[in-house]
C-alpha atoms as a PDB file:
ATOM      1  CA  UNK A   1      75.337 116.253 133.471  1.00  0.00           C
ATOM      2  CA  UNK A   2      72.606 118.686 132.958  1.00  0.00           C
ATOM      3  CA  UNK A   3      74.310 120.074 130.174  1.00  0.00           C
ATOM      4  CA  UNK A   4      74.316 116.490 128.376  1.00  0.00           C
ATOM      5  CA  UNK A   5      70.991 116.054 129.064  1.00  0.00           C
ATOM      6  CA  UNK A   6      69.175 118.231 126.331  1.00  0.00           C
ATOM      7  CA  UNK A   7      72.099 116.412 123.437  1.00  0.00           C
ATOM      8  CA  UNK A   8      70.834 113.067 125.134  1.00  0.00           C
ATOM      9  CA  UNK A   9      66.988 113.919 124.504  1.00  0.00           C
ATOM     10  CA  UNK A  10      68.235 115.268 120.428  1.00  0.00           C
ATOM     11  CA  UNK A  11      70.011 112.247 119.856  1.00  0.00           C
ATOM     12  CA  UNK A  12      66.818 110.045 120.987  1.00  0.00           C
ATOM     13  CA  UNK A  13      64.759 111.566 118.898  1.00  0.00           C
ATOM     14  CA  UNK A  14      67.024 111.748 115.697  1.00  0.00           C
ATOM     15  CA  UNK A  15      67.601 107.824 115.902  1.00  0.00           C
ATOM     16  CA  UNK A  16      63.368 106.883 116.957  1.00  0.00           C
ATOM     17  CA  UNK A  17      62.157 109.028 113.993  1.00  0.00           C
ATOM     18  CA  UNK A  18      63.872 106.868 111.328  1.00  0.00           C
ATOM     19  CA  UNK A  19      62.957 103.743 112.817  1.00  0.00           C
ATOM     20  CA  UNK A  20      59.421 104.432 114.242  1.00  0.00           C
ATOM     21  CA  UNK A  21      58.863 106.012 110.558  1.00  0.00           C
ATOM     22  CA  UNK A  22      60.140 102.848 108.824  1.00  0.00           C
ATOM     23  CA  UNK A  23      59.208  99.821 110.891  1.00  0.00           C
ATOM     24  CA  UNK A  24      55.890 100.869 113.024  1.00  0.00           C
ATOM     25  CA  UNK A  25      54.664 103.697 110.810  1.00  0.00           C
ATOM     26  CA  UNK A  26      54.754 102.274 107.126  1.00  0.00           C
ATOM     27  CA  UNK A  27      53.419  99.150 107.557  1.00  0.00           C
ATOM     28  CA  UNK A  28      50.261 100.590 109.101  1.00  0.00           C
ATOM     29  CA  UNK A  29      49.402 103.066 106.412  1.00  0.00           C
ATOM     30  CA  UNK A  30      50.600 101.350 103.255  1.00  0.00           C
ATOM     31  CA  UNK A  31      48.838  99.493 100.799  1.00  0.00           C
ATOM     32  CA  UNK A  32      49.455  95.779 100.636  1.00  0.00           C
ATOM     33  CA  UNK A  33      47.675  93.426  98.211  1.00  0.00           C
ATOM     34  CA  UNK A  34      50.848  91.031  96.638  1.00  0.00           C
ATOM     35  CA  UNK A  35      49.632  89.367  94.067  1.00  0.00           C
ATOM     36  CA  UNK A  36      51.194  87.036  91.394  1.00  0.00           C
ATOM     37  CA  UNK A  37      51.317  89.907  89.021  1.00  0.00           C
ATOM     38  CA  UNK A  38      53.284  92.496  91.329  1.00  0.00           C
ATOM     39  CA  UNK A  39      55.707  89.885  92.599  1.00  0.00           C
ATOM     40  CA  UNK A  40      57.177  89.219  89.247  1.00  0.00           C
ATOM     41  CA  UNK A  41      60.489  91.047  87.993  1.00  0.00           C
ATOM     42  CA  UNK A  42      59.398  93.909  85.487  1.00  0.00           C
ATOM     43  CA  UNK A  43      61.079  93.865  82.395  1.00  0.00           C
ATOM     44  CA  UNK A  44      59.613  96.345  80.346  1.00  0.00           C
ATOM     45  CA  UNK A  45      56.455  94.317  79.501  1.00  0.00           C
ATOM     46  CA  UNK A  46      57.800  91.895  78.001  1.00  0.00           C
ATOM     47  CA  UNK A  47      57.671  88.115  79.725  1.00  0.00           C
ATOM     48  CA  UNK A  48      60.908  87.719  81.839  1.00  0.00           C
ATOM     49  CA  UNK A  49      63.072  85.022  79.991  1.00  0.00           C
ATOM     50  CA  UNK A  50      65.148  83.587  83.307  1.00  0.00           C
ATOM     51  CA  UNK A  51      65.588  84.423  86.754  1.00  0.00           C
ATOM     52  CA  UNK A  52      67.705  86.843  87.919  1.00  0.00           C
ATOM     53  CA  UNK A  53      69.528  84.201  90.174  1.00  0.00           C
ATOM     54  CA  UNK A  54      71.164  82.312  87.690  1.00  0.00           C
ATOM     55  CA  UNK A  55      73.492  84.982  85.907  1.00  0.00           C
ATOM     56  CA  UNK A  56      76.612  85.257  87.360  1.00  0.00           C
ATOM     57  CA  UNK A  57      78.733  88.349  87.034  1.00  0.00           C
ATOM     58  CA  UNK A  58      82.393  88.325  86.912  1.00  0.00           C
ATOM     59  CA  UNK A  59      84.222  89.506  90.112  1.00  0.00           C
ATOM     60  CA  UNK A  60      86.362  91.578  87.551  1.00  0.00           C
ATOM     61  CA  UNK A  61      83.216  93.796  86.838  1.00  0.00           C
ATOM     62  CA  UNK A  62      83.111  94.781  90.671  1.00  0.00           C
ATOM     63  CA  UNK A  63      87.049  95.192  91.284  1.00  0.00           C
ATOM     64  CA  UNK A  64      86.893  97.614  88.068  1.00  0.00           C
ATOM     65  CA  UNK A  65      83.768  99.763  89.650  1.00  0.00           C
ATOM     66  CA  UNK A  66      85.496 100.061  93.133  1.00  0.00           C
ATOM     67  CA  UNK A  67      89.007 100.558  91.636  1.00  0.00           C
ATOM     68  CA  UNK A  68      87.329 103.492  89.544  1.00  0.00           C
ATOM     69  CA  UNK A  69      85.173 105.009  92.584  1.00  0.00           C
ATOM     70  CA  UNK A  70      88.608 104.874  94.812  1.00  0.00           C
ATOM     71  CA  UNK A  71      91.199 106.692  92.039  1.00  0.00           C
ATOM     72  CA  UNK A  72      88.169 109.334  90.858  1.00  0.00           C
ATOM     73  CA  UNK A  73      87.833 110.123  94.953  1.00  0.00           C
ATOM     74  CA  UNK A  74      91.572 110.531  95.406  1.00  0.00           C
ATOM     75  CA  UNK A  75      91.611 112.892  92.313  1.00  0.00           C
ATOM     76  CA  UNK A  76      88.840 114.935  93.541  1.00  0.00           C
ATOM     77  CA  UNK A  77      91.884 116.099  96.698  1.00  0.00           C
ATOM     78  CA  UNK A  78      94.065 117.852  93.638  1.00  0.00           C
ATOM     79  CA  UNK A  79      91.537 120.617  93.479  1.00  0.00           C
ATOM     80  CA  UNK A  80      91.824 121.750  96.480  1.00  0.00           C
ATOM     81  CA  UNK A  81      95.677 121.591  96.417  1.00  0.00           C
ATOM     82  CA  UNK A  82      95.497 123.129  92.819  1.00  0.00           C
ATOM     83  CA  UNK A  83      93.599 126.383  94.290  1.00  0.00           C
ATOM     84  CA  UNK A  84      95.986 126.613  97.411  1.00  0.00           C
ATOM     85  CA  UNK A  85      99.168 125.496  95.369  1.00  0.00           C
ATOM     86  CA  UNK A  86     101.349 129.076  95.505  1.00  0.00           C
ATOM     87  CA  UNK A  87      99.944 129.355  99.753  1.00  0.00           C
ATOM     88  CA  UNK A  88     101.345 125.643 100.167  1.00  0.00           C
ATOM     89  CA  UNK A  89     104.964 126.572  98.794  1.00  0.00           C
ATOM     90  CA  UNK A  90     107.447 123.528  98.370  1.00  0.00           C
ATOM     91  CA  UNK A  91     105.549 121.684 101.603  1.00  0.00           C
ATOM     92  CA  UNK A  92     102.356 121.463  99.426  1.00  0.00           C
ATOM     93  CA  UNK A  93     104.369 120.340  96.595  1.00  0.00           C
ATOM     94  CA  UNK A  94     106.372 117.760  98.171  1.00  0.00           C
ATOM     95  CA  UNK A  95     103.178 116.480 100.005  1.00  0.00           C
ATOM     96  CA  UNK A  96     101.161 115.961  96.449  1.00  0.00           C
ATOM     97  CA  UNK A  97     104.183 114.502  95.492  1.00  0.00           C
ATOM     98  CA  UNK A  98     103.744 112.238  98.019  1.00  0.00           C
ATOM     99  CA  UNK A  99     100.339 111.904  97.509  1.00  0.00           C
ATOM    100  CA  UNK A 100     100.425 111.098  93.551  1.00  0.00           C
ATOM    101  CA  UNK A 101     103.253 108.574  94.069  1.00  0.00           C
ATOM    102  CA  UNK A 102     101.106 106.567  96.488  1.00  0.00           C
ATOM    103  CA  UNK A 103      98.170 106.497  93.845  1.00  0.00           C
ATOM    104  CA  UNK A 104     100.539 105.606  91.438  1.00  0.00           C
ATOM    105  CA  UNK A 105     102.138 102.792  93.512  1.00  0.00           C
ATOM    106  CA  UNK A 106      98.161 101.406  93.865  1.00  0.00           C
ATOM    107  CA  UNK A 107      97.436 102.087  89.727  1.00  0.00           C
ATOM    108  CA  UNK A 108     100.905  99.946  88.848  1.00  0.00           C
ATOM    109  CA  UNK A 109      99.741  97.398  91.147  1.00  0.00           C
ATOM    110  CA  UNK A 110      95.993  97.026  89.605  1.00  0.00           C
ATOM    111  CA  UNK A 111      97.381  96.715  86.681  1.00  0.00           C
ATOM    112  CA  UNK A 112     100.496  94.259  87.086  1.00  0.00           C
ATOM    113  CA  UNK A 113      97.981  92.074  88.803  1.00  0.00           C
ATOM    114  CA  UNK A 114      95.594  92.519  85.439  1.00  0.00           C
ATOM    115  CA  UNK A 115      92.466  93.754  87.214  1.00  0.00           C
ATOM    116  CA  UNK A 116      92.223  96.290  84.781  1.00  0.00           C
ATOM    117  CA  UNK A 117      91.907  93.680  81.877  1.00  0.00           C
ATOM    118  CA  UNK A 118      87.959  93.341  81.205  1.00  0.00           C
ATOM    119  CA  UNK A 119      86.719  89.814  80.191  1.00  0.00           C
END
């Protein structure tokens, strides 16, 4: 247990910094004076012309951003294969194979269900 004790005292520390820092420290030391001004959403000087609470934004626009974030991480594995490719013989091959054909599998589906239509 002695052992454990010093990774017990680290792991204290590492999760009271972030929170004394943000919710005891900041408030203390920052300057706070709201007023009117400062409270209203900046639009480049010019008077804002609605509230950002009534525009509405097509779920479309957000399936489209995480499809995109998804297939550009699973792309980002093929360099590593790529460099390794004559090391991995056939098992590598077969694997990205394997690999591509359940990306494709995901792509066909996006699209026969017409998320990647934009509106």
């Amino acid at each position: 247990m002695a052992n454990y004790s010093v990774l017990l005292v680290a792991t204290l520390i590492v999760i009271s910094l972030p929170v004394l820092t943000l919710f005891i420290l900041t408030p203390l030391i920052r300057a706070s004076r709201p007023e009117k001004v400062k409270l209203e959403p900046y639009e480049c000087g010019v008077a804002p012309s609605s509230f950002a609470i009534d525009h509405r934004f097509s779920v479309r626009y957000f399936l489209i951003a995480v499809l995109f974030i998804i297939f550009d991480v699973e792309t980002i594995f093929l360099f590593p294969w790529a460099i390794r490719f004559k090391q991995l013989g056939w098992f590598g091959a077969i694997e990205m194979a394997i690999f591509i054909a359940i990306l494709l599998v995901g792509y066909l589906y996006a699209w026969k269900r017409k998320v990647l239509t934009w509106v």
